[in-house]
Protein backbone atom coordinates (compact mmCIF):
# COMPACT_ATOMS: atom_id res chain seq x y z
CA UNK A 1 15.93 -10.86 15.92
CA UNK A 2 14.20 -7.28 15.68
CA UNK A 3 13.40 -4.91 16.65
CA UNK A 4 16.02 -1.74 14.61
CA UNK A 5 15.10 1.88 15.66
CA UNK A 6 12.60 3.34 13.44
CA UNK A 7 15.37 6.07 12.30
CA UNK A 8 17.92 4.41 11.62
CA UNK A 9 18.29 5.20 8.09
CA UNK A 10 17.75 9.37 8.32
CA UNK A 11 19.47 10.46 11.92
CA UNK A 12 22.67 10.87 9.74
CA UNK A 13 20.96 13.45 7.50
CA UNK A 14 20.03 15.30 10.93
CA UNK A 15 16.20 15.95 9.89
CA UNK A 16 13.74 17.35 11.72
CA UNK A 17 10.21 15.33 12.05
CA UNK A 18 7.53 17.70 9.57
CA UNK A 19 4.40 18.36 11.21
CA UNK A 20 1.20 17.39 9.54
CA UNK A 21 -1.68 19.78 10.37
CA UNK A 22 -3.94 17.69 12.25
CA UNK A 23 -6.85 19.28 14.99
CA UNK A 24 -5.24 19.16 18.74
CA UNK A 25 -6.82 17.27 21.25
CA UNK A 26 -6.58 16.09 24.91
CA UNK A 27 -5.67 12.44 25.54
CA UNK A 28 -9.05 10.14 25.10
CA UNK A 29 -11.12 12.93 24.07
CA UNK A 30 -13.44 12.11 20.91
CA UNK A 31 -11.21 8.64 20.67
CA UNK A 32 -13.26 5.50 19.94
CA UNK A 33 -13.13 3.50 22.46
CA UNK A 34 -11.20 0.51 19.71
CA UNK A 35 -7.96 2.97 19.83
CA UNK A 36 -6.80 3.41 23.40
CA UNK A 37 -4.52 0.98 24.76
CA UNK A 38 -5.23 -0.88 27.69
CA UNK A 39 -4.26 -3.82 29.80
CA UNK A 40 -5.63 -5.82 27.20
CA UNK A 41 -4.04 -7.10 23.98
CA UNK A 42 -5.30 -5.73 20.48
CA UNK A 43 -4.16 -5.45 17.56
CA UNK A 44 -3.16 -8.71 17.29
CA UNK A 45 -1.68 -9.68 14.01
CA UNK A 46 0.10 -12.67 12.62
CA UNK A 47 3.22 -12.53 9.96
CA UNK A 48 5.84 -14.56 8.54
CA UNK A 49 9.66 -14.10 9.94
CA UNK A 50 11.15 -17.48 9.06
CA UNK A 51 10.11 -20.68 7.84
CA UNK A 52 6.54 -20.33 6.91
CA UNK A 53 5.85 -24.01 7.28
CA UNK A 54 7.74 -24.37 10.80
CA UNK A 55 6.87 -21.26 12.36
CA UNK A 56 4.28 -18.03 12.97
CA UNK A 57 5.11 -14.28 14.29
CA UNK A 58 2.43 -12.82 16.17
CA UNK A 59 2.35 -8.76 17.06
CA UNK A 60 0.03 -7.05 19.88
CA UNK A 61 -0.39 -3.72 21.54
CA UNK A 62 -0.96 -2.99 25.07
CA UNK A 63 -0.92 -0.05 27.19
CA UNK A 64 2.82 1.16 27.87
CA UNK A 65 2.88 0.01 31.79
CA UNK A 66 2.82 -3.74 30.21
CA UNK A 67 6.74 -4.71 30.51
CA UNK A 68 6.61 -8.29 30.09
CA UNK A 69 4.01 -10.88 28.54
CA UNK A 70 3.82 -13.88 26.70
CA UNK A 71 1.65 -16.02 24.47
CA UNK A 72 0.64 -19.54 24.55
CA UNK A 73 0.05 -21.90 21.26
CA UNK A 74 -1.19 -25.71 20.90
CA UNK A 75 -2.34 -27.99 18.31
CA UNK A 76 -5.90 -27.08 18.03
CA UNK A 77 -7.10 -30.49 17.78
CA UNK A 78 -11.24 -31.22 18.54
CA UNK A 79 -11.17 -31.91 22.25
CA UNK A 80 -12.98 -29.35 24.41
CA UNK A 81 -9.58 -28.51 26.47
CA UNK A 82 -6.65 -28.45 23.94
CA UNK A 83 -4.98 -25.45 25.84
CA UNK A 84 -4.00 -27.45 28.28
CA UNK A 85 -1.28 -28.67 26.23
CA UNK A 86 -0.75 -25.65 25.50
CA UNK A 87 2.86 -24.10 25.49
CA UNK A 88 4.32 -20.59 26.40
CA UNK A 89 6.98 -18.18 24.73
CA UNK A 90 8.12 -15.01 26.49
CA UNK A 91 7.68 -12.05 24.50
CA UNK A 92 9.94 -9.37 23.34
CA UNK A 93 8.38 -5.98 24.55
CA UNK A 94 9.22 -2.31 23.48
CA UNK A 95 7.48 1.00 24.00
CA UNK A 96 7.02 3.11 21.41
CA UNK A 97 6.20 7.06 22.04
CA UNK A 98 3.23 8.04 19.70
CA UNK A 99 3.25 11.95 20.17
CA UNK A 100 7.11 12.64 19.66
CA UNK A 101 10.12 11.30 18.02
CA UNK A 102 13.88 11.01 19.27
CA UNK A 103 15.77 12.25 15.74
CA UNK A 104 19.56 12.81 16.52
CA UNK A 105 18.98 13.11 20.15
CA UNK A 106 16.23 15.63 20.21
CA UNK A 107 12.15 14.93 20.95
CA UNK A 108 10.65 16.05 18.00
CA UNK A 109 6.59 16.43 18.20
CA UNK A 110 4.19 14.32 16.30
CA UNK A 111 1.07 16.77 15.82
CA UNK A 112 -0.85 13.78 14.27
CA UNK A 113 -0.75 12.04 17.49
CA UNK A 114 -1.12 15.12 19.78
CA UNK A 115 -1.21 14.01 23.72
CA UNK A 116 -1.64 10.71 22.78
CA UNK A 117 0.27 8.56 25.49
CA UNK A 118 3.39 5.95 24.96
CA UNK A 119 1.99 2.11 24.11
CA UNK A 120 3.84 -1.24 24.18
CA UNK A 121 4.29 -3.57 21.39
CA UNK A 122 4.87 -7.12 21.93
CA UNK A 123 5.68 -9.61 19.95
CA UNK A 124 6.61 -13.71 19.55
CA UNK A 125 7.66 -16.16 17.18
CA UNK A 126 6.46 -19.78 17.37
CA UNK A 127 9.36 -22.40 16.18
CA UNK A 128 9.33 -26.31 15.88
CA UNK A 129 5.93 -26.16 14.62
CA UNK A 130 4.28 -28.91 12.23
CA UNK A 131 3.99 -28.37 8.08
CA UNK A 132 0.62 -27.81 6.89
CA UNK A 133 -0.93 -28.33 10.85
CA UNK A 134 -3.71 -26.28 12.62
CA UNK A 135 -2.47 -23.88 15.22
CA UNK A 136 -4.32 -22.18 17.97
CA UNK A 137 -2.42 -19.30 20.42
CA UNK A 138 -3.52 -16.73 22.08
CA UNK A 139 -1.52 -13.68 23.45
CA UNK A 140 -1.53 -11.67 27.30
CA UNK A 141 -1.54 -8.04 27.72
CA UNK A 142 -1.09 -7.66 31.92
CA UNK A 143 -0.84 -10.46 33.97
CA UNK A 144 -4.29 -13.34 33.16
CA UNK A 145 -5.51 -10.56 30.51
CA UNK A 146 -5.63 -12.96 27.43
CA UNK A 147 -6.84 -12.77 24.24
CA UNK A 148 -9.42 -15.12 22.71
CA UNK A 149 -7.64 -17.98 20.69
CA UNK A 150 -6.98 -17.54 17.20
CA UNK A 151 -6.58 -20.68 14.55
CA UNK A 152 -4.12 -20.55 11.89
CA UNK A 153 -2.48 -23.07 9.99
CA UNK A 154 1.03 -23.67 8.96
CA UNK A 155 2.69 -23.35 5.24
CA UNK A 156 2.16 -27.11 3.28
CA UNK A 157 5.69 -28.95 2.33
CA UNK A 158 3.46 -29.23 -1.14
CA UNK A 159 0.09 -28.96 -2.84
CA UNK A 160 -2.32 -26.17 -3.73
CA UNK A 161 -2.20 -22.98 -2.10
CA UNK A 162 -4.32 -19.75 -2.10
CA UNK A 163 -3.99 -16.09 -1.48
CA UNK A 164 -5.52 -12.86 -1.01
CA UNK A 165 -3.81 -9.76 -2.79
CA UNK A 166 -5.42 -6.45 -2.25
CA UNK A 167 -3.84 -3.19 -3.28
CA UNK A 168 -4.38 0.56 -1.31
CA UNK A 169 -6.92 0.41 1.62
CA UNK A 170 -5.67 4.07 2.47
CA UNK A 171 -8.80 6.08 2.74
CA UNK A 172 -11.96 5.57 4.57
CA UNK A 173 -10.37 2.18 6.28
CA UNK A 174 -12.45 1.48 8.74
CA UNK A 175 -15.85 2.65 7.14
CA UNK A 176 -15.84 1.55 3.45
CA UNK A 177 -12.72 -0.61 3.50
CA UNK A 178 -13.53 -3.28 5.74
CA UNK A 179 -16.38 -4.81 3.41
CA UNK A 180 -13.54 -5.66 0.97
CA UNK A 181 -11.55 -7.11 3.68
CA UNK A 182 -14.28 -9.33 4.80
CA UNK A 183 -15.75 -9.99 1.17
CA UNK A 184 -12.22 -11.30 0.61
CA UNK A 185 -12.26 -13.57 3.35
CA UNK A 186 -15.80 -14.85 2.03
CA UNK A 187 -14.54 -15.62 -1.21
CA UNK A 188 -11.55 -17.66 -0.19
CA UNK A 189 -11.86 -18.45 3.71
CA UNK A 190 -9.01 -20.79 2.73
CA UNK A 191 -6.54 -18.63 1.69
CA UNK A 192 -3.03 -18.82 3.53
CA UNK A 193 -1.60 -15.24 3.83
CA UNK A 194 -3.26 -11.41 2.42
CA UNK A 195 -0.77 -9.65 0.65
CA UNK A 196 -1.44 -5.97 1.48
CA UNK A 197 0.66 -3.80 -1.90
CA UNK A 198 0.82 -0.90 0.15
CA UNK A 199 -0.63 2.05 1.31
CA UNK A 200 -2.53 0.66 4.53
CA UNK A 201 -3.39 3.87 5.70
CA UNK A 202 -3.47 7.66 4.48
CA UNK A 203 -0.97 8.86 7.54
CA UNK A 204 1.68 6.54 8.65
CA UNK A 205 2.75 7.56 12.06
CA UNK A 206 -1.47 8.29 12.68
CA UNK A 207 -2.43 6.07 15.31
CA UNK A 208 -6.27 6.86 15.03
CA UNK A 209 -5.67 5.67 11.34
CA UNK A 210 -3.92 2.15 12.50
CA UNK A 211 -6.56 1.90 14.82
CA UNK A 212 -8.92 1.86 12.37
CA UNK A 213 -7.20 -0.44 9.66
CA UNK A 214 -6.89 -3.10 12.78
CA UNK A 215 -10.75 -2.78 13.44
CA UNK A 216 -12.05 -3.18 10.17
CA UNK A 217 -9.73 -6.80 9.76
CA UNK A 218 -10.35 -7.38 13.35
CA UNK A 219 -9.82 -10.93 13.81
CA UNK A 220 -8.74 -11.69 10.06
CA UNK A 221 -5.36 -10.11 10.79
CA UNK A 222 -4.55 -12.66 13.75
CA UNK A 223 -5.67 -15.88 11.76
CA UNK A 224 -4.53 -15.09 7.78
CA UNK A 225 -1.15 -14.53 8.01
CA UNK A 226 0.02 -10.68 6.58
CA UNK A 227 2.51 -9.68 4.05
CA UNK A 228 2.61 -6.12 4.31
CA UNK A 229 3.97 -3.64 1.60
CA UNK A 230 5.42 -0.50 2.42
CA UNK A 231 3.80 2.25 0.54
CA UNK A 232 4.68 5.79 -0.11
CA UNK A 233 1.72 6.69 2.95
CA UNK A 234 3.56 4.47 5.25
CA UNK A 235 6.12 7.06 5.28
CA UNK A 236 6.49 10.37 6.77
CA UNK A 237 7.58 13.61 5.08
CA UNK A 238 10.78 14.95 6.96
CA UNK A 239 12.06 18.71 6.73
CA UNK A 240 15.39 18.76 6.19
CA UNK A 241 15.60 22.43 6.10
CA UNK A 242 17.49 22.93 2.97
CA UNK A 243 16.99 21.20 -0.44
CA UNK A 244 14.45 18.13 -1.09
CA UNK A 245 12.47 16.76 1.82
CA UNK A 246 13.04 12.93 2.63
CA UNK A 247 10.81 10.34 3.52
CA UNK A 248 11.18 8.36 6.62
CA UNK A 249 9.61 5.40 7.18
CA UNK A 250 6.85 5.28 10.20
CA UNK A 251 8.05 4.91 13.20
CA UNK A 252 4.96 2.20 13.99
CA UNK A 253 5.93 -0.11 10.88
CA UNK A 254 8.45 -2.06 12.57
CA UNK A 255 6.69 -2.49 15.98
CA UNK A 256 3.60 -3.66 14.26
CA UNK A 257 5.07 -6.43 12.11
CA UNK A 258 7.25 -8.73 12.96
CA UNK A 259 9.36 -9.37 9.23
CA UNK A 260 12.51 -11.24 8.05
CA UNK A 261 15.52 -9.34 8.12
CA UNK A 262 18.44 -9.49 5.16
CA UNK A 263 21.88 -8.23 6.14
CA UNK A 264 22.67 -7.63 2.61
CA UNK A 265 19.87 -5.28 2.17
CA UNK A 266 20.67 -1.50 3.56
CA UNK A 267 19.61 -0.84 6.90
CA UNK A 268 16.59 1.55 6.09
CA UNK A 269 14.80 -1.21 4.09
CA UNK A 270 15.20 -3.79 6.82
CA UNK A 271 11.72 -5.49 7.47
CA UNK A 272 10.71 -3.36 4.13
CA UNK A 273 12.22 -5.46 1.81
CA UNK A 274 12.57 -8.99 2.31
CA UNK A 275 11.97 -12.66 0.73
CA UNK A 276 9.01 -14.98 1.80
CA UNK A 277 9.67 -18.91 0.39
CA UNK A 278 6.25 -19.39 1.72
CA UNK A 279 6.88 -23.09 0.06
CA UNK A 280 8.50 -25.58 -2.34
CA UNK A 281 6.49 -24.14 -4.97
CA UNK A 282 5.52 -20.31 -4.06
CA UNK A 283 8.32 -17.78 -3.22
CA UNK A 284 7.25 -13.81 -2.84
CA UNK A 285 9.56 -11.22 -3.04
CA UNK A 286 9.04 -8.11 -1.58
CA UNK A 287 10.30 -4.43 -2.77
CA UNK A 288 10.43 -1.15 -0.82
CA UNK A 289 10.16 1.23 -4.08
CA UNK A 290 9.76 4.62 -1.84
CA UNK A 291 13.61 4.24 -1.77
CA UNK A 292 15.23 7.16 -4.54
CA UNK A 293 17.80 4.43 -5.47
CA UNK A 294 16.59 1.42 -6.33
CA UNK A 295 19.78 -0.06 -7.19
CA UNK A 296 20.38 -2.06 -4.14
CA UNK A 297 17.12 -3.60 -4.12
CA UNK A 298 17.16 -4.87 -7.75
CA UNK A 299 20.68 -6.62 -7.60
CA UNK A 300 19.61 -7.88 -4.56
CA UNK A 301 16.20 -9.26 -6.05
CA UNK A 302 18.25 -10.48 -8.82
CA UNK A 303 20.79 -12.32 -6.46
CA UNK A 304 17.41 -14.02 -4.71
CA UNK A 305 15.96 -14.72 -7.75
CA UNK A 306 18.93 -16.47 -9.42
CA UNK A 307 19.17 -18.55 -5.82
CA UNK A 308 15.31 -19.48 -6.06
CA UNK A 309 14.44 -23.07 -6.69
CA UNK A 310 10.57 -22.39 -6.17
CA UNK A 311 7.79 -22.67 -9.68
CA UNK A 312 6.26 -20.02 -8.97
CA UNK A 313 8.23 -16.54 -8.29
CA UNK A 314 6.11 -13.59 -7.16
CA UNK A 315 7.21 -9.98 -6.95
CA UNK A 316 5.35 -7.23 -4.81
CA UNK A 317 5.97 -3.42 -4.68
CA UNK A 318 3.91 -0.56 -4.20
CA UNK A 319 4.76 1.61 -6.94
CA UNK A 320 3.71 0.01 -10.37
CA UNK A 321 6.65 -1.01 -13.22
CA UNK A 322 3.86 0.30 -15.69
CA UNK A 323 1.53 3.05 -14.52
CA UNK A 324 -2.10 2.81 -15.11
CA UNK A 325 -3.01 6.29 -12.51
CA UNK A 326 -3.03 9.15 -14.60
CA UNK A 327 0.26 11.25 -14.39
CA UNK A 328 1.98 8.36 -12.07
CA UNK A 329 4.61 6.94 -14.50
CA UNK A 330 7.58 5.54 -12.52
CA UNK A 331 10.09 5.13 -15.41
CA UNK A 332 13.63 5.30 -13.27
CA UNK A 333 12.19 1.88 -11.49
CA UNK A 334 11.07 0.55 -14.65
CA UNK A 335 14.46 0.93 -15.98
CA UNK A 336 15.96 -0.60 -13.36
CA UNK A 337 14.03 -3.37 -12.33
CA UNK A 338 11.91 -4.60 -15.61
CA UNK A 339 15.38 -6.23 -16.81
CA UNK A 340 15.72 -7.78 -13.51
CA UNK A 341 12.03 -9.66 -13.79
CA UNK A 342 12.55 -10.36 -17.30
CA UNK A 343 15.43 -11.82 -17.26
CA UNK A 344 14.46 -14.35 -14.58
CA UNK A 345 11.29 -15.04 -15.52
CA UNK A 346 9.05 -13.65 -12.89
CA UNK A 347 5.37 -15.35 -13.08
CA UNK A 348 3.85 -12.34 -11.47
CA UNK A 349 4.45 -8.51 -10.00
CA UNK A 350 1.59 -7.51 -8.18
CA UNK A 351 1.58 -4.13 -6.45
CA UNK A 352 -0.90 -0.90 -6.00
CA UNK A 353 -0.55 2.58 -5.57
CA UNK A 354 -2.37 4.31 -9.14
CA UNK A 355 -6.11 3.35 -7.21
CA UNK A 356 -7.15 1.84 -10.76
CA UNK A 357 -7.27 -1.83 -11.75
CA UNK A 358 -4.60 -2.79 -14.77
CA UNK A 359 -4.01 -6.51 -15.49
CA UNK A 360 -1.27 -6.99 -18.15
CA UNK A 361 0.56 -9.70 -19.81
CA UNK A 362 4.22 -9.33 -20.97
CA UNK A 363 5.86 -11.82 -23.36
CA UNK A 364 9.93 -11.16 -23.66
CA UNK A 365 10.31 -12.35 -26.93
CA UNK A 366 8.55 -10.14 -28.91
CA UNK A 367 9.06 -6.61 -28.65
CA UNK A 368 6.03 -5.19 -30.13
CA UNK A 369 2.89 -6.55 -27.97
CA UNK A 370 -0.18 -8.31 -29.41
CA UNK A 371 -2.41 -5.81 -30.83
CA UNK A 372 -4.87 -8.47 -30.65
CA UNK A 373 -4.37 -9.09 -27.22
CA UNK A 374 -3.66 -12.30 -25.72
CA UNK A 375 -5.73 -15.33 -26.65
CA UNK A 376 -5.73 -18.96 -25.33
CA UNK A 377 -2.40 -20.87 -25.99
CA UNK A 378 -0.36 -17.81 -26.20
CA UNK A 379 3.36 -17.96 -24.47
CA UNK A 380 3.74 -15.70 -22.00
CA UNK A 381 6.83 -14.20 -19.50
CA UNK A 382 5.04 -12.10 -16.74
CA UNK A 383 1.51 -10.98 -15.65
CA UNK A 384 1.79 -7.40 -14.18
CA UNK A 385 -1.34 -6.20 -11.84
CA UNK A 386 -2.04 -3.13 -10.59
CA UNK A 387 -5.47 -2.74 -8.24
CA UNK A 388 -6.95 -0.87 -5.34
CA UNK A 389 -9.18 -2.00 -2.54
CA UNK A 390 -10.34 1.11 -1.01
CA UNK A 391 -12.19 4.12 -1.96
CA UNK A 392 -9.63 6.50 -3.36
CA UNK A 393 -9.97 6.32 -6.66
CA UNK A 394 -8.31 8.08 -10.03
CA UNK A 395 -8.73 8.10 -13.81
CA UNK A 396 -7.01 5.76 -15.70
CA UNK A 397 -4.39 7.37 -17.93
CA UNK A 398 -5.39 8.78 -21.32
CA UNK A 399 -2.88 6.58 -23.26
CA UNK A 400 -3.22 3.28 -21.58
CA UNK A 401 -0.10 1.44 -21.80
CA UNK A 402 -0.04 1.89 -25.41
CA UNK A 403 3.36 4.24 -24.64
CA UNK A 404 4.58 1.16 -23.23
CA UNK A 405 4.23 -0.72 -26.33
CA UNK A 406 8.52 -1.30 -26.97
CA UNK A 407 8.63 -3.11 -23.77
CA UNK A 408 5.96 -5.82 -24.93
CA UNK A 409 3.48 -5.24 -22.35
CA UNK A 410 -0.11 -5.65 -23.37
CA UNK A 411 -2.77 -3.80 -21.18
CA UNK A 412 -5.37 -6.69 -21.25
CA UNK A 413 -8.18 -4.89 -18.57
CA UNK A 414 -8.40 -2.01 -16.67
CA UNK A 415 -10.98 -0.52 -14.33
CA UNK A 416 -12.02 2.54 -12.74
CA UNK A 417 -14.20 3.74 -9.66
CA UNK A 418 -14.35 0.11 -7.86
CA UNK A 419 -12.75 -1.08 -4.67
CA UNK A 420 -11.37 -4.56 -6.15
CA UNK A 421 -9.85 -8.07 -4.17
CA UNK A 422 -7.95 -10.95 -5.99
CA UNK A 423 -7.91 -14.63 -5.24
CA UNK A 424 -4.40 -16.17 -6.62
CA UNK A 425 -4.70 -19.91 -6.73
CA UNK A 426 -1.38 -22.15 -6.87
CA UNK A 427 -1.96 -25.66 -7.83
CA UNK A 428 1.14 -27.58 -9.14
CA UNK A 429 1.52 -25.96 -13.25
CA UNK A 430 -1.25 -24.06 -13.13
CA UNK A 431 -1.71 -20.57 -11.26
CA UNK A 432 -5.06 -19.79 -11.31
CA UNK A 433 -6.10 -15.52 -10.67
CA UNK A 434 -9.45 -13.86 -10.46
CA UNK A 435 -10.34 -10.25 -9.57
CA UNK A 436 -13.21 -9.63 -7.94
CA UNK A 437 -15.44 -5.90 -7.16
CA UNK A 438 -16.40 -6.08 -3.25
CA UNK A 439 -19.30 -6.89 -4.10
CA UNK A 440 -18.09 -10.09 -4.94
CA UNK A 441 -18.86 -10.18 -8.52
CA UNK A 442 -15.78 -11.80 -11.22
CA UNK A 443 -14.36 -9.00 -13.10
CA UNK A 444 -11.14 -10.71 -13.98
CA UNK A 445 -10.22 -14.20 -14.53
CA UNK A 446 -6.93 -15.75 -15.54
CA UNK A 447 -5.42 -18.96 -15.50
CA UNK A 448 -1.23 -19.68 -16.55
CA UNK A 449 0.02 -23.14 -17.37
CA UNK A 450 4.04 -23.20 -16.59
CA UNK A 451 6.08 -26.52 -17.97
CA UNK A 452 9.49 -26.02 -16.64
CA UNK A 453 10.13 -22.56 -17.64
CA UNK A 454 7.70 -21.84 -20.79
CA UNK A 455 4.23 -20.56 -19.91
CA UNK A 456 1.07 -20.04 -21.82
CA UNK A 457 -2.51 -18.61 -21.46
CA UNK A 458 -5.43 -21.41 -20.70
CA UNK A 459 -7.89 -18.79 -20.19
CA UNK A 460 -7.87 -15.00 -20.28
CA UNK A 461 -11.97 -14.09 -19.12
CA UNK A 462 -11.89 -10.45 -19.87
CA UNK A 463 -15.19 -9.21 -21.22
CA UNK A 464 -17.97 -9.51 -18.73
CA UNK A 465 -18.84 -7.48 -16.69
CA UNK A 466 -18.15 -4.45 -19.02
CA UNK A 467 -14.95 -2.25 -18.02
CA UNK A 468 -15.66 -0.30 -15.56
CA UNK A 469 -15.36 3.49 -16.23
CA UNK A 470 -16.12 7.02 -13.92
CA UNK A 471 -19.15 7.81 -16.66
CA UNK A 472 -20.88 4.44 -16.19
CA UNK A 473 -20.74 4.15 -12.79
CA UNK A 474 -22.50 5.97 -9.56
CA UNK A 475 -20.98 9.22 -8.80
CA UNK A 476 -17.70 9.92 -7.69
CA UNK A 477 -16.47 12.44 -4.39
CA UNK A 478 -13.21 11.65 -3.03
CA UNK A 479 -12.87 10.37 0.59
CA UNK A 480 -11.43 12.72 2.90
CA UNK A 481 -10.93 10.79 5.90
């Protein structure tokens, strides 16, 4: 059961909170009117902290005088009244200061949330639920302040399943973002869970920036279940003083999602790192790579993968095992995780981070890649994805991945200036992956064959529409807000 203080990880370093130059203002003023707390529950969002197929985790926000709620769930069958069978589960409430932070004892100021007052988060986890069933709940803020219902359905015991991965949303959330959110949902209004790689927001303790990545999902994030990545923006720099400054995660993470918990993991990747065996067939693993040491994590990952029953293993981080952002190689990772994913096999690493699209394929017998390419029928170990959904964008590095070339890696197609989705597909042997631009448009299609453990390429649709590149697109500026 959660929740773990947000600072647990850094109070024995002693740091002091960084400020972040942001414009001053009074409580309310120039807020829009979707960020203030109130009696009312927002935010709502639904996540995975146990059995996917047995049980949902729901998160809210109200205003901080809200001490005690609940939320109600019931088969959402036809009939006209179904919440009258309805059943309710007290939730677990705590208030969370957005202007300061207690580090070692001492209030230390939040200038990105300036005068903004405490809220409460609230949140509750359905159990004994049906496999593969339809779900409605709804959630209370103050006492008969409800929330419409929301319809989700449970993980399957077996059959197809599909997904929605998106990498950084980051910049201009709210404005530009939320068309890829909702051209997402359009192209797969089935899909089971959004895996977010990362990078959510710009400023991770920024509460007008939360606000707005919660508006532009709106009522997505309370019926697709989330599995949020921390990125390098979801944490805050710290100011130690003396020597290197340390990230600490944001103190809003933990209250706004409700994750599984490992206690062989280290305490400051709690509910950062953890293992989702969504079903039979699908099991995502989930990396914190804004730790310096990744040592823990991988022989964890490679304890959880050597434990793992599932056919298709997934692994998600934020920071990319080959770089595809120019001047964003992350080699002490590589080194120690690429072994770990090789060496069991992993179908698929998706993560974000380098605001370009990379798809690659990775066979671990060779150790020169195809210079060819892939091509229908080829054997294949891993597919390694890099992609961005929001407006940030960089150049893709000068060099490709051809530096890469020892490790067998094979940059197959890459993209520039485009907010991109992806639709993952998991049908028995076959995993099925497209990429789409927001604008809904294919721009990457792949489909994987696995028998036992030997894969191979069925189809690799890589040339239409042309690669997209900065000088044959519209005009570039960077977002600022």
């Amino acid at each position: 059961m959660k929740k773990f203080a947000a600072l647990a990880a850094v109070l024995a370093f002693g740091l002091t909170v960084g400020s972040v130059p942001s414009a001053a203002h009074e409580a309310g003023q120039d807020m829009p009117p979707w960020q203030g707390a109130s009696a009312w529950p927002d935010r709502v969002i639904a996540t995975f902290e146990a059995d996917p197929a047995t049980s949902l985790a729901i998160s809210w926000r109200t205003a901080a005088n809200v001490t005690a709620t609940r939320a109600e769930i019931a088969l959402a069958t036809p009939d006209a009244r179904f919440d009258l069978t309805a059943r309710s589960v007290p939730a677990h409430t705590e208030q969370v200061e957005l202007d300061k932070l207690m580090v070692a004892g001492s209030p230390m100021a939040l200038a990105v949330n300036d005068k903004l007052p405490a809220v409460a988060y609230h949140s509750v986890r359905f159990d004994a639920l049906k496999p593969d069933t339809l779900y409605a709940y709804r959630v209370m803020g103050a006492d008969s302040h409800w929330s419409e219902w929301f319809q989700t359905r449970t993980a399957p015991l077996s059959g197809p399943v599909r997904f929605i991965y998106m990498g950084d949303a980051q910049n201009g959330v709210l404005s530009l973002w939320s068309r890829t959110i909702r051209a997402a949902f359009q192209a797969a209004p089935d899909a089971r869970f959004m895996l977010h790689a990362g990078d959510l927001v710009n400023r991770g303790s920024r509460d007008a920036e939360w606000a707005d990545w919660f508006k532009a999902g709106s009522f997505l994030h309370a019926m697709v279940p989330a599995i949020p990545v921390a990125g390098n923006h979801e944490y805050d720099q710290t100011a130690p003083g003396e020597g290197d400054r340390v990230r600490m995660l944001s103190h809003l993470w933990r209250p706004q999602f409700r994750l599984p918990t490992d206690d062989s993991l280290p305490a400051e990747v709690q509910e950062t790192a953890y293992v989702l065996r969504y079903s039979p067939d699908l099991h995502v693993f989930v990396l914190d790579s804004n730790q310096r040491d990744m040592t823990p994590q991988s022989q964890w990952l490679d304890t959880q993968l050597k434990a793992s029953t599932a056919k298709w293993r997934i692994v998600t981080m934020h920071h990319p095992v080959f770089s595809s952002g120019k001047d964003r190689d992350n080699a002490g990772s590589r080194e120690i995780l690429l072994p770990v994913l090789l060496r069991h096999n992993v179908d698929l690493v998706l993560q974000g981070h380098d605001h370009t699209y990379a798809r690659g394929l990775l066979d671990a017998s060779v150790q020169e890649p195809r210079r060819r390419g892939f091509a229908q029928g080829d054997k294949l170990t891993t597919m390694f994805v890099n992609s961005v959904s929001g407006p940030k964008q960089y150049q893709f590095r000068k060099e490709g991945w051809d530096d890469y070339a020892p490790t067998g890696v094979k940059l197959e197609r890459q993209g520039e200036n485009g907010q991109f989705f992806q639709v993952i597909g998991i049908d028995g042997d076959r995993l099925n992956y497209t990429a789409y631009t927001t604008d809904g448009v294919q721009y990457d299609h792949v489909v994987i064959e696995k028998r036992g453990n030997a894969k191979r390429l069925i189809k690799n649709d890589k040339a239409a529409p042309p690669v997209r590149r900065f000088d044959n697109s519209l005009p570039y500026k960077s977002p600022n807000f």
